[in-house]
Structure formats: structure tokens, C-alpha cells
N, C-alpha and C. Protein backbone atom coordinates (compact mmCIF):
# COMPACT_ATOMS: atom_id res chain seq x y z
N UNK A 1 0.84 -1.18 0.00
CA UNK A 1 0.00 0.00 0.00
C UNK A 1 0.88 1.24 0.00
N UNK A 2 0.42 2.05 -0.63
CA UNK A 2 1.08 3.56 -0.95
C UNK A 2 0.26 4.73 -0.32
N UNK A 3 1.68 5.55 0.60
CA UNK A 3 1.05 6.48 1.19
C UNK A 3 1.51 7.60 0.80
N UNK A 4 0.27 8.90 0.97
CA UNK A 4 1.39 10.44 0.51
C UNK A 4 1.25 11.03 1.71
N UNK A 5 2.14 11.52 2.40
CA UNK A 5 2.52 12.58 3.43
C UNK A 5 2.31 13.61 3.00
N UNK A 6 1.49 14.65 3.51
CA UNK A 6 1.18 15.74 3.00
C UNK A 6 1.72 16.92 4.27
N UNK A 7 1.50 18.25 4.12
CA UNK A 7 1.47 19.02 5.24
C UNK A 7 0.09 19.08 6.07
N UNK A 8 -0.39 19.69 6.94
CA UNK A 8 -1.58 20.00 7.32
C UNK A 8 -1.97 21.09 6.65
N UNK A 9 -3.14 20.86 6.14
CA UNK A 9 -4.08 22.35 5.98
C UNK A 9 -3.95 23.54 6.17
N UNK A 10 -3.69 23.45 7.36
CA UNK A 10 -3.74 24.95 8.07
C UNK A 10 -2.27 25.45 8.55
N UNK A 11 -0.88 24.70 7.35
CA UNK A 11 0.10 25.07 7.85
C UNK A 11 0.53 26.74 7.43
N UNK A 12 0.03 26.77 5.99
CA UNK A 12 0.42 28.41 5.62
C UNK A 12 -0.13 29.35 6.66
N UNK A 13 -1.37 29.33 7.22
CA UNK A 13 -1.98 30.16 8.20
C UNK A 13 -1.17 30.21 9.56
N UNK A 14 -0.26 29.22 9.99
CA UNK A 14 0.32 29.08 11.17
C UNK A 14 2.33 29.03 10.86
N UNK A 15 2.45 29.53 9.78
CA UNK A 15 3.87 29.95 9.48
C UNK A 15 4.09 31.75 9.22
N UNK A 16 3.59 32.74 9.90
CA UNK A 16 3.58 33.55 10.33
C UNK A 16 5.17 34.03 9.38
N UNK A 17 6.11 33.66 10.58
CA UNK A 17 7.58 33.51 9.91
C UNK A 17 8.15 33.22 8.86
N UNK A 18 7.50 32.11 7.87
CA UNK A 18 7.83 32.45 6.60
C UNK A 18 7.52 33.61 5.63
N UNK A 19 6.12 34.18 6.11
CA UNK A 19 5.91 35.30 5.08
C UNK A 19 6.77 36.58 5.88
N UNK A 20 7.03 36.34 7.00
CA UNK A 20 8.15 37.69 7.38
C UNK A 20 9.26 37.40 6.64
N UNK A 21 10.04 35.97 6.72
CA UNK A 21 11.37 35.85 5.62
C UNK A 21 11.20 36.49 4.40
N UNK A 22 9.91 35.90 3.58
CA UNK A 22 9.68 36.54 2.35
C UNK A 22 9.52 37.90 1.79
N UNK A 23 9.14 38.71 2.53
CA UNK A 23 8.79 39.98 2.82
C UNK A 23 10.64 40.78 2.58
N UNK A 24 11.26 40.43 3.78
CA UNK A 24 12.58 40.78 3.71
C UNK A 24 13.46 40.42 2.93
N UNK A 25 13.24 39.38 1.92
CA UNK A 25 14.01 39.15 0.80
C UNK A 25 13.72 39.61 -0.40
N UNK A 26 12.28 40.20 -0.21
CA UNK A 26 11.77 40.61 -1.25
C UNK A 26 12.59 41.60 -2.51
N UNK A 27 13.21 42.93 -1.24
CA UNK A 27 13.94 43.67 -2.16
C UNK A 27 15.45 43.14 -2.71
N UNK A 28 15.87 42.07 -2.20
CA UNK A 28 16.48 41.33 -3.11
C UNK A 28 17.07 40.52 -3.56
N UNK A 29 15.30 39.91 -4.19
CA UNK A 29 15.43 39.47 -4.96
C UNK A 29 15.08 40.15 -6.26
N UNK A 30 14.34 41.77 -6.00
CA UNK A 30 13.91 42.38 -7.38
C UNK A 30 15.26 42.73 -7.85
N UNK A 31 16.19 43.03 -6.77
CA UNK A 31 17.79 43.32 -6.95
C UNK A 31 18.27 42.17 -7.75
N UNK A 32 18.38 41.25 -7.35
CA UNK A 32 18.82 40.02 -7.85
C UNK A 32 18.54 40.26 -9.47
N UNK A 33 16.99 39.86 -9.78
CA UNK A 33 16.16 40.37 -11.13
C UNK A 33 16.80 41.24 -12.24
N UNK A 34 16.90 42.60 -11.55
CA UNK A 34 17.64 44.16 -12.22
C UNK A 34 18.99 43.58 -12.72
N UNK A 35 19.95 42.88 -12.10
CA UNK A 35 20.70 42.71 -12.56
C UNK A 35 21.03 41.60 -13.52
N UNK A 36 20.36 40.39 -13.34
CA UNK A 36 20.29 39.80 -14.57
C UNK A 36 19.52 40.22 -15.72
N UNK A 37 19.22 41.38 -15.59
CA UNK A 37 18.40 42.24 -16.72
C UNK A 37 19.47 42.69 -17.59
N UNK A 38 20.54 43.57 -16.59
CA UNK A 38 21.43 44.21 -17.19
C UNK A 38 22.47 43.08 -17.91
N UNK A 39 22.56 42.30 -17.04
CA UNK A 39 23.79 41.62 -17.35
C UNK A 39 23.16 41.20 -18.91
N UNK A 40 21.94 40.56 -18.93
CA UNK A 40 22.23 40.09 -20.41
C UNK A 40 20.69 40.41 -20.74
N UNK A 41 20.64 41.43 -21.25
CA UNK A 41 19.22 42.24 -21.58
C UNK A 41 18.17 41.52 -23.04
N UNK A 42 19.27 40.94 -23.88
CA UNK A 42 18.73 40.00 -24.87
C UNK A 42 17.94 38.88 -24.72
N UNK A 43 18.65 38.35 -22.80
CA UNK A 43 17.97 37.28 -22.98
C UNK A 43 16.36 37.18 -22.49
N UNK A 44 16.04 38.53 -22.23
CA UNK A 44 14.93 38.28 -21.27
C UNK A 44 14.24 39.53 -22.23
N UNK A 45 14.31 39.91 -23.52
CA UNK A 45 13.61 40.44 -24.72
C UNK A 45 12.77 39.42 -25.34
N UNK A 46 13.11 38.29 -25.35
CA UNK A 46 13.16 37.53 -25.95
C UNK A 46 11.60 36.62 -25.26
N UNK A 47 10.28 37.29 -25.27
CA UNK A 47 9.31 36.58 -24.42
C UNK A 47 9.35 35.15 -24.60
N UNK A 48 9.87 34.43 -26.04
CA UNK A 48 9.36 32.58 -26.09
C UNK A 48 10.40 32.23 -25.24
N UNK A 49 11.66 32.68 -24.90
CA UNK A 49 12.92 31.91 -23.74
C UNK A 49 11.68 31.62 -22.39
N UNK A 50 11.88 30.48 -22.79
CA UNK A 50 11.06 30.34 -20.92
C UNK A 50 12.30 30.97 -19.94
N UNK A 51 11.82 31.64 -18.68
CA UNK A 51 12.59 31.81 -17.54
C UNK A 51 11.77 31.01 -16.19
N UNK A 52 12.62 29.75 -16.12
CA UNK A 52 12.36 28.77 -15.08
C UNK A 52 12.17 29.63 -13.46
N UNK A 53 11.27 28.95 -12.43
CA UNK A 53 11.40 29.38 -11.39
C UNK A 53 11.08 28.43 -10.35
N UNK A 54 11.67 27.55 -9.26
CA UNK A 54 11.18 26.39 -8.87
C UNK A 54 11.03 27.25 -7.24
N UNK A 55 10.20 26.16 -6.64
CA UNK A 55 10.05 26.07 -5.28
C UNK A 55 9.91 24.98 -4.92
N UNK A 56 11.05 24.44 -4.25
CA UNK A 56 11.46 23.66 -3.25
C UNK A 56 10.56 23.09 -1.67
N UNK A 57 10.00 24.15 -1.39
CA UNK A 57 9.89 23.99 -0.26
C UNK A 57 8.89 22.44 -0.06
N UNK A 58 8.49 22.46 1.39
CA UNK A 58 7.23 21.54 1.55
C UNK A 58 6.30 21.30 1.76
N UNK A 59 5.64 22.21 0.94
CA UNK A 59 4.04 22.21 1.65
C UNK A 59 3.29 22.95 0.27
N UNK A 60 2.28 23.32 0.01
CA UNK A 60 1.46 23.46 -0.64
C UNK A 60 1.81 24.63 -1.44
N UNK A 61 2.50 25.52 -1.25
CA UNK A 61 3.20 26.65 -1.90
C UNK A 61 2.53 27.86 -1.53
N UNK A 62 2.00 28.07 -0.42
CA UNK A 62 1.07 29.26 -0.59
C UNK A 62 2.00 30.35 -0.04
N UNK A 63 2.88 30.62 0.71
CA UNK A 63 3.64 31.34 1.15
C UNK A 63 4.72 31.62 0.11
N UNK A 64 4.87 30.96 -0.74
CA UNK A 64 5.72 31.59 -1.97
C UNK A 64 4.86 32.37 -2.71
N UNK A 65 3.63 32.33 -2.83
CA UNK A 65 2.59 33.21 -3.94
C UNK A 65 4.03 34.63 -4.16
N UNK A 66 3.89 35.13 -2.81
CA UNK A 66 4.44 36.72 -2.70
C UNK A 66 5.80 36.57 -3.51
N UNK A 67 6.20 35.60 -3.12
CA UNK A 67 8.15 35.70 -4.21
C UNK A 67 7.57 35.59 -5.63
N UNK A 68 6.74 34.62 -5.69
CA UNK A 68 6.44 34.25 -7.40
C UNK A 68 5.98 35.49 -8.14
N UNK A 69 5.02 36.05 -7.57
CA UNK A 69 4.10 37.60 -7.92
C UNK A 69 5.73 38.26 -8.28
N UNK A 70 6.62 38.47 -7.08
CA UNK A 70 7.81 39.47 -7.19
C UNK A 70 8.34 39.51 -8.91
N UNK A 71 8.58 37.74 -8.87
CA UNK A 71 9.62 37.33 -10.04
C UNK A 71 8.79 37.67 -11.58
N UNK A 72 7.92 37.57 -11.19
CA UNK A 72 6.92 37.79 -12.69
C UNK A 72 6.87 38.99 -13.03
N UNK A 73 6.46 39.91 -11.88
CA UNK A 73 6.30 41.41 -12.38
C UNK A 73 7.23 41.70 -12.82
């Protein structure tokens, strides 16, 4: 028999602390962004180049929404 381990439900509501991490990395990572802009401005003209973005973490992803929103805009 096959089992999936999941998080609980109600873990994004009770990680408080991750959306403070996120918050404070926020400015940079738009920093981060700006400069791979500059560094190679062709490659990100270019709308069909996919630009990959993963999340790692473990749980349902809802506390990344705010980084993902960052990276897109």
C-alpha cells in the first residue's frame, strides 16, 4: 500500500515567519532580477525563452505566492 505525506491544511496560516522571511528578501530578490536584466538584456527580450522558477519547499506553496508575484512582475 502507498502512502502520501502531506502538510496539514492549516500550515500556511500558522507559518507567520515564513511570510516575514519573504517579505525581507523581497527587495532582493527584485535586486537580484535588475541585474540579470542588465547583465544580459537580450535574454529576457526575448518573451518565447522560458525563464524557469522552482520552489522547493514543503508544503502546498502558498507562502511563496508573494516571491512568485515578485519574479513575474
Amino acid at each position: 500500500m502507498q502512502s502520501i505525506i502531506t502538510m496539514s491544511p492549516d500550515y500556511a496560516q500558522n507559518c507567520p515567519l515564513s511570510v516575514e522571511l519573504n517579505k525581507m528578501t523581497i527587495m532582493e530578490i527584485k535586486e537580484c532580477i535588475r541585474q540579470m536584466c542588465l547583465e544580459s538584456p537580450e535574454r529576457f527580450k526575448d518573451i518565447t525563452k522560458p525563464f524557469n522558477v522552482s520552489d522547493l519547499g514543503c508544503s502546498s506553496g502558498h507562502n511563496s505566492i508573494m516571491v512568485y508575484k515578485t519574479i513575474i512582475e
